[in-house]
Protein backbone atom coordinates (compact mmCIF):
# COMPACT_ATOMS: atom_id res chain seq x y z
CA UNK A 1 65.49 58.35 49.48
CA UNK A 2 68.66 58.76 47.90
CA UNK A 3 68.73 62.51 48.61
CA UNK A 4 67.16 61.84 51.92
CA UNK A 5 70.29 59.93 52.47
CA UNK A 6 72.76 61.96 51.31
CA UNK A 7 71.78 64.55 53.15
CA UNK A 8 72.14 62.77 56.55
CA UNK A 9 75.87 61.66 55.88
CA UNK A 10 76.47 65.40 55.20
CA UNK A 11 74.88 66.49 58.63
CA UNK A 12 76.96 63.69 60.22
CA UNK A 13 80.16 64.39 58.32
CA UNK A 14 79.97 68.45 59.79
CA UNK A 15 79.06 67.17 62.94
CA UNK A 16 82.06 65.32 63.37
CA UNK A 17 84.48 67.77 61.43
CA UNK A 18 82.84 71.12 63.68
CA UNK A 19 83.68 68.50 67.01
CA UNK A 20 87.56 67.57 65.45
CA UNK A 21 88.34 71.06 65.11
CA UNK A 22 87.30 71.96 68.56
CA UNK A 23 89.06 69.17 69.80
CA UNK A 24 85.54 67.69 71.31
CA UNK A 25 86.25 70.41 74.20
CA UNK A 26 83.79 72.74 72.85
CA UNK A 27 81.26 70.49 74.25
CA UNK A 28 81.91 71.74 77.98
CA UNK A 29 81.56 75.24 77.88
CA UNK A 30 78.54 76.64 77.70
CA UNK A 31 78.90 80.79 78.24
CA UNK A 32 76.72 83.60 78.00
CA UNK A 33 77.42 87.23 78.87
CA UNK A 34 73.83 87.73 80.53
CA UNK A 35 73.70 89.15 83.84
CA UNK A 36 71.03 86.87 86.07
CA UNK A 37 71.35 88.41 89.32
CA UNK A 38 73.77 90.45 91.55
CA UNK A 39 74.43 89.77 94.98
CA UNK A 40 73.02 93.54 96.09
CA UNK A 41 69.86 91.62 95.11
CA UNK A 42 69.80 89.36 97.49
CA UNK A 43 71.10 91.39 100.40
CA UNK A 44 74.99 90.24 100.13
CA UNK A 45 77.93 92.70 100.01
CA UNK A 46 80.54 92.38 97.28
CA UNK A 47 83.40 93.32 95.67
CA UNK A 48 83.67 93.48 91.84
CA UNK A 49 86.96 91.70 90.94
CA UNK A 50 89.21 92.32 88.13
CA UNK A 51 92.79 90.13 87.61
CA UNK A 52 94.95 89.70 84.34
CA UNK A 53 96.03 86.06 83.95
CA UNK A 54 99.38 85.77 82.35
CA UNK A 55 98.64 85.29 78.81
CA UNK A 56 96.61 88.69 78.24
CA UNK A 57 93.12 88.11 79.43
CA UNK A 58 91.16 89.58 81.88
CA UNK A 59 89.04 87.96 84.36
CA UNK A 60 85.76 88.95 86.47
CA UNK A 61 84.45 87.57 89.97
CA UNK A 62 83.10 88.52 92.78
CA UNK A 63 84.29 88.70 96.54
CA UNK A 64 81.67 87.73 99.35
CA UNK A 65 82.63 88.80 102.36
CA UNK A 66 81.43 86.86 105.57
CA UNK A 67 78.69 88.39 107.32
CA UNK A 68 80.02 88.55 111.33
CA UNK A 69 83.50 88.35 112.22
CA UNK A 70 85.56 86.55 112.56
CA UNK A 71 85.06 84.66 109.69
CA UNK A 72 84.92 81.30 109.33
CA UNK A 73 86.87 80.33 106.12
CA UNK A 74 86.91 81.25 102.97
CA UNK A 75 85.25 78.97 100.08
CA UNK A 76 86.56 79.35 96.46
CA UNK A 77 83.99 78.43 94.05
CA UNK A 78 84.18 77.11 90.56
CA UNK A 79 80.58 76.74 88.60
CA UNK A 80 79.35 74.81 85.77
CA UNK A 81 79.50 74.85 82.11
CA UNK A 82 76.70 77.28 81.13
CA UNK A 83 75.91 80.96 81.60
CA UNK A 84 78.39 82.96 84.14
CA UNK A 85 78.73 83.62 87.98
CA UNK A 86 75.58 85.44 87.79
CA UNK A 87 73.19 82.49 87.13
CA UNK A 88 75.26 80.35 89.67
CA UNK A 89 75.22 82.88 92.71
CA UNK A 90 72.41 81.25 94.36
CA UNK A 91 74.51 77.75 95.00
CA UNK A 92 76.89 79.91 97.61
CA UNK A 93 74.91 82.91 98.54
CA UNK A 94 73.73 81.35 101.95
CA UNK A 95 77.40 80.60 102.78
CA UNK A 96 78.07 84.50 103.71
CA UNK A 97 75.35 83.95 106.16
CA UNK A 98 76.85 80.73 107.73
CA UNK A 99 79.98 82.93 107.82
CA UNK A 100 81.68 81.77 105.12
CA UNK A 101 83.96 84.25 102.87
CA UNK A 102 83.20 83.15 98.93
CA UNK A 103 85.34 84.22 95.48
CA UNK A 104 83.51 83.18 92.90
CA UNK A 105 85.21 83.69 89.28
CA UNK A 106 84.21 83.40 85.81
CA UNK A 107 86.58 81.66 83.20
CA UNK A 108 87.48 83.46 79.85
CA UNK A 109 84.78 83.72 77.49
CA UNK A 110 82.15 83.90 80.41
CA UNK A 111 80.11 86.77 81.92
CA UNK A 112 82.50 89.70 82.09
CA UNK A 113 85.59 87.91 81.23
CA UNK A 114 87.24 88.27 78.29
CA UNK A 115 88.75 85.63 75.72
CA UNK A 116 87.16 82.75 74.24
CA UNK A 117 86.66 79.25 76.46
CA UNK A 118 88.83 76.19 76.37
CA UNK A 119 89.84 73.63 78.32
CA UNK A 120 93.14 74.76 78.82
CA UNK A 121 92.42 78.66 79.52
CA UNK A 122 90.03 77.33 81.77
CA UNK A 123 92.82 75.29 84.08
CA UNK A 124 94.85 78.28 83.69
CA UNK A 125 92.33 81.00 84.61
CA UNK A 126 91.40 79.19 88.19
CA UNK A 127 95.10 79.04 88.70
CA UNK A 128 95.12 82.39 88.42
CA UNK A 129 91.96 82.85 90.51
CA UNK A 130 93.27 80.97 93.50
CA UNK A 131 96.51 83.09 92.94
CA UNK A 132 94.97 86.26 93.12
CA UNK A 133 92.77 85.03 96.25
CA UNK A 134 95.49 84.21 98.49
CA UNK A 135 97.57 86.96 97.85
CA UNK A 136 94.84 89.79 98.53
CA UNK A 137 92.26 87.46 101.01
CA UNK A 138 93.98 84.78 102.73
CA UNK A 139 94.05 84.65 106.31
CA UNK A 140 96.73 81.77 108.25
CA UNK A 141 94.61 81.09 110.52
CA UNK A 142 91.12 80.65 108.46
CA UNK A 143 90.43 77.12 106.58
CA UNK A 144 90.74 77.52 102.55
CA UNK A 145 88.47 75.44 100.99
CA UNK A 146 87.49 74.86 97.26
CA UNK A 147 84.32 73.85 95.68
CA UNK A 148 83.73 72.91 92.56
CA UNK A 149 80.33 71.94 90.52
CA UNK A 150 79.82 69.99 87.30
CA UNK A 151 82.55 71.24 84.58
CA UNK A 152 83.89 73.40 88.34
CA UNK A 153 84.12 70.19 90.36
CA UNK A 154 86.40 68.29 87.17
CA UNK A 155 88.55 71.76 87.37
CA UNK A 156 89.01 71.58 91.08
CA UNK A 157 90.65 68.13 90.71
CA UNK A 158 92.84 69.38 88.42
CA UNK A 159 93.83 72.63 90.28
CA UNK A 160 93.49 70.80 93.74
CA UNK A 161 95.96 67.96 92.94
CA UNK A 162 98.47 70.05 91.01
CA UNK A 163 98.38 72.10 94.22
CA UNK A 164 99.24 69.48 96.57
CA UNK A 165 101.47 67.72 94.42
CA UNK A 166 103.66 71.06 93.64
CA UNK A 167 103.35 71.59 97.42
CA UNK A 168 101.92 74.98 97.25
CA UNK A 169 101.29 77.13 100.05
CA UNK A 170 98.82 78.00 101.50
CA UNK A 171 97.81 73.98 101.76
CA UNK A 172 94.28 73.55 100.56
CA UNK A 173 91.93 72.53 103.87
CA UNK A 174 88.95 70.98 102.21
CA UNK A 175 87.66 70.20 98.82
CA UNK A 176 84.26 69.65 97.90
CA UNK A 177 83.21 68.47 94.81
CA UNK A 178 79.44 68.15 93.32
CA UNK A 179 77.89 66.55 90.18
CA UNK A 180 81.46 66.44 88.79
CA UNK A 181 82.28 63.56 86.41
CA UNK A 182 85.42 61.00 86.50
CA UNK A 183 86.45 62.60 83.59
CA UNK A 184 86.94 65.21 80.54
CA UNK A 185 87.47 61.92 78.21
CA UNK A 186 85.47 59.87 80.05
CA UNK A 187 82.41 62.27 79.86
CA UNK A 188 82.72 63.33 76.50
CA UNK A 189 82.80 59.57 75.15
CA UNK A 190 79.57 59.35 77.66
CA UNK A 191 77.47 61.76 75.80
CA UNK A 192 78.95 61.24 72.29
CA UNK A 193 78.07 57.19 72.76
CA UNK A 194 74.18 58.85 73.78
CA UNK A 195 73.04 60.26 70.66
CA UNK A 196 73.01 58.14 67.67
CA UNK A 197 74.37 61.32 65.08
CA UNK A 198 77.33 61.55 67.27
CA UNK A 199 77.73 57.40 68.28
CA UNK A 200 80.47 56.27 65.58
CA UNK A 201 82.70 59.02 66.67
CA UNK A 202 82.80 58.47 70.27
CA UNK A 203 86.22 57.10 70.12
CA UNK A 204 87.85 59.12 67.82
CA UNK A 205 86.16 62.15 69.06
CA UNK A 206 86.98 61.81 72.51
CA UNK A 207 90.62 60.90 72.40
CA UNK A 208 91.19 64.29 70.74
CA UNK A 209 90.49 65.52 74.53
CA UNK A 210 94.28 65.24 76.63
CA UNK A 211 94.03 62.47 78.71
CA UNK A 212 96.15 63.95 81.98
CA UNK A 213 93.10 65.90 82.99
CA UNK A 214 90.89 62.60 83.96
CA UNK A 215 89.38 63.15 87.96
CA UNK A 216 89.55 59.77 88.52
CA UNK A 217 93.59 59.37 87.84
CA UNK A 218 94.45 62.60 89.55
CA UNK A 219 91.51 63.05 93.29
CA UNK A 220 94.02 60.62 95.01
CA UNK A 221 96.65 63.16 94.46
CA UNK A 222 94.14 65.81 96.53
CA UNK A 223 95.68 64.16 99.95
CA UNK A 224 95.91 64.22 102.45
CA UNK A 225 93.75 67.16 101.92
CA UNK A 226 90.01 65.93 102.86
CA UNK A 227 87.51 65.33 100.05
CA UNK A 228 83.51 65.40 100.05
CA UNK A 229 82.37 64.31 96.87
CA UNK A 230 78.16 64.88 96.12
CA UNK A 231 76.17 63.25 93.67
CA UNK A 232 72.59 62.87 93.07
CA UNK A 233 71.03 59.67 92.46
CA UNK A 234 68.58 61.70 89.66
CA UNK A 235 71.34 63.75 88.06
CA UNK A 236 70.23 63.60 84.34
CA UNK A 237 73.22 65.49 83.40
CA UNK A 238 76.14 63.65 84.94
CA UNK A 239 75.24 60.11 85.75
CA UNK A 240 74.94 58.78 89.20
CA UNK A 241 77.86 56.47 89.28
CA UNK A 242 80.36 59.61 88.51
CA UNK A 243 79.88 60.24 92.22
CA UNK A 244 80.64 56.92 93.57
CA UNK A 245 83.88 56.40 91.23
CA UNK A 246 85.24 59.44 91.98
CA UNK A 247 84.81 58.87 96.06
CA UNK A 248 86.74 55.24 95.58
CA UNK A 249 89.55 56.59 93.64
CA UNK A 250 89.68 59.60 96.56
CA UNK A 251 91.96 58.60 99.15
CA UNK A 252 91.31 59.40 102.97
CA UNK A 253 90.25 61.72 104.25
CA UNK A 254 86.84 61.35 102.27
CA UNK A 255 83.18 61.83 102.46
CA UNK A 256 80.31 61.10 100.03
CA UNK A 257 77.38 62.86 100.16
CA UNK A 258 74.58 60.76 97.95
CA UNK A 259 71.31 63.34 97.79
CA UNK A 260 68.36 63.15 95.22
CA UNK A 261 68.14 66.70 93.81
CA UNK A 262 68.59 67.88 90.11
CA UNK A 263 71.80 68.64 89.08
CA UNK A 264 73.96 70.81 91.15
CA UNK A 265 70.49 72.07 92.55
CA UNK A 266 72.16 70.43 95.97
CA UNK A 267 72.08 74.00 98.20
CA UNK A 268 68.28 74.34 98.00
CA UNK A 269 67.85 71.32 100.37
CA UNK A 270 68.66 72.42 104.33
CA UNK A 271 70.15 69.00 104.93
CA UNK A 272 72.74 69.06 102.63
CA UNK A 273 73.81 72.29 103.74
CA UNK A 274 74.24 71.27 106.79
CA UNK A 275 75.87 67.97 105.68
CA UNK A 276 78.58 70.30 103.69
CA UNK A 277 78.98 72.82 107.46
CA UNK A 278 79.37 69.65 109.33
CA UNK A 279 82.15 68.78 106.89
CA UNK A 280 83.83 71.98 106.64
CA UNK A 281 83.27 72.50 110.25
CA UNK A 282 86.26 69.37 110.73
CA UNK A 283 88.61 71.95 108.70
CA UNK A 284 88.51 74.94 111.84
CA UNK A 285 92.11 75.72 112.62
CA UNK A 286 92.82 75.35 116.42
């Protein structure tokens, strides 16, 4: 018993220290270097991207071009904490289609990118994403529109509301947001305080994450840039009531979208589509 015992508090004592020197951000990013599936595959034209961020590292994505012309906006798309682009195509490839333009991007440490994954490389890569985008894709008289996913939509708050509040141009025209959580500290307290190895270190834990990157303190700042923020009522990753807190501390113009799909599996139901085209629809430039 005694051994049995000891043995525990040792597990539990390098669980906490491998989480403190991470910083407890380890814990969003997920990233492989597997390739899933190409757009050729599924009958979409593309672009192979390649931009150097600032501090040294080198970044891959792909360009979507809208099938027809003219288009009708271009989405930016940030994707969730596991895998790469490759495994996530499938949530925008019907936009082409609907005549949509699409830049996807992985962050460092994911698919072809290089580096290794943090919280803030991550901030700073999409920065550098959105950079790159308008200065080689932007059209004035097109909508911009970013949307974000799970660990994407939490980075599209950040980017989005640093955007608006620095006053860059071009001005964002929509922002969509789904299965994103209230926030980086707020999550990561969430799923500590779920499993009982990781419970007495929720608090400590968690407040090793920066605090100026919660959603929930910084969507208001999105306006009055319009928001739609999704969640699913049986999202067993990011709990339902994410959605809902994150739409109250938005400011108008807002939407919420409440669907009933797995997590960010939102695109394979029609109606929600369509729900998202309605809304992006109300960005068309006259």
């Amino acid at each position: 018993m005694a051994s049995r015992a000891a043995r525990l508090l040792l597990t539990l004592c390098a669980t906490a220290a491998a989480l403190s020197l991470t910083g407890c951000s380890g814990m969003f990013f997920y990233p492989d270097r597997y390739v899933y599936l190409t757009p050729d595959r599924l009958n979409l034209g593309y672009e192979d991207v390649y931009l150097e961020t600032s501090d040294g590292e080198t970044l891959h994505g792909w360009w979507l071009p809208a099938q027809g012309t003219p288009s009708r906006g271009t989405v930016y798309y940030l994707h969730g904490n596991a895998q790469n682009i490759s495994s996530h195509l499938l949530n925008v490839a019907w936009l082409p289609e609907q005549g949509y333009n699409v830049f996807l991007i992985d962050y460092r440490g994911y698919g072809q990118s290089s580096g290794d994954p943090d919280l803030e490389g991550a901030l700073h890569d999409i920065e550098s994403g959105l950079r790159w985008l308008v200065s080689s894709h932007y059209h004035e008289d097109q909508p911009l529109i970013l949307l974000g996913q799970s660990l994407g939509g939490a980075l599209a708050i950040a980017l989005a509301s640093e955007w608006s509040q620095q006053d860059m141009e071009p001005k964002l025209d929509a922002v969509v947001l789904d299965a994103s959580f209230s926030g980086f500290r707020a999550i990561a307290k969430e799923k500590l305080d779920s499993f009982w190895l990781t419970w007495p270190f929720q608090i400590p834990l968690s407040w090793t994450i920066p605090d100026n990157y919660e959603g929930i303190d910084r969507i208001s700042d999105i306006a009055p840039t319009p928001v739609m923020v999704i969640h699913s009522i049986n999202d067993a990753v990011i709990p339902f009531h994410h959605g809902p807190e994150l739409y109250t501390a938005a400011s108008d113009p807002k939407a919420f979208l409440r669907t009933d799909t797995p997590h960010t599996a939102t695109f394979i139901i029609p109606a929600y589509r369509n729900a998202v085209l309605e809304f992006l629809a109300q960005t068309a430039r006259p």
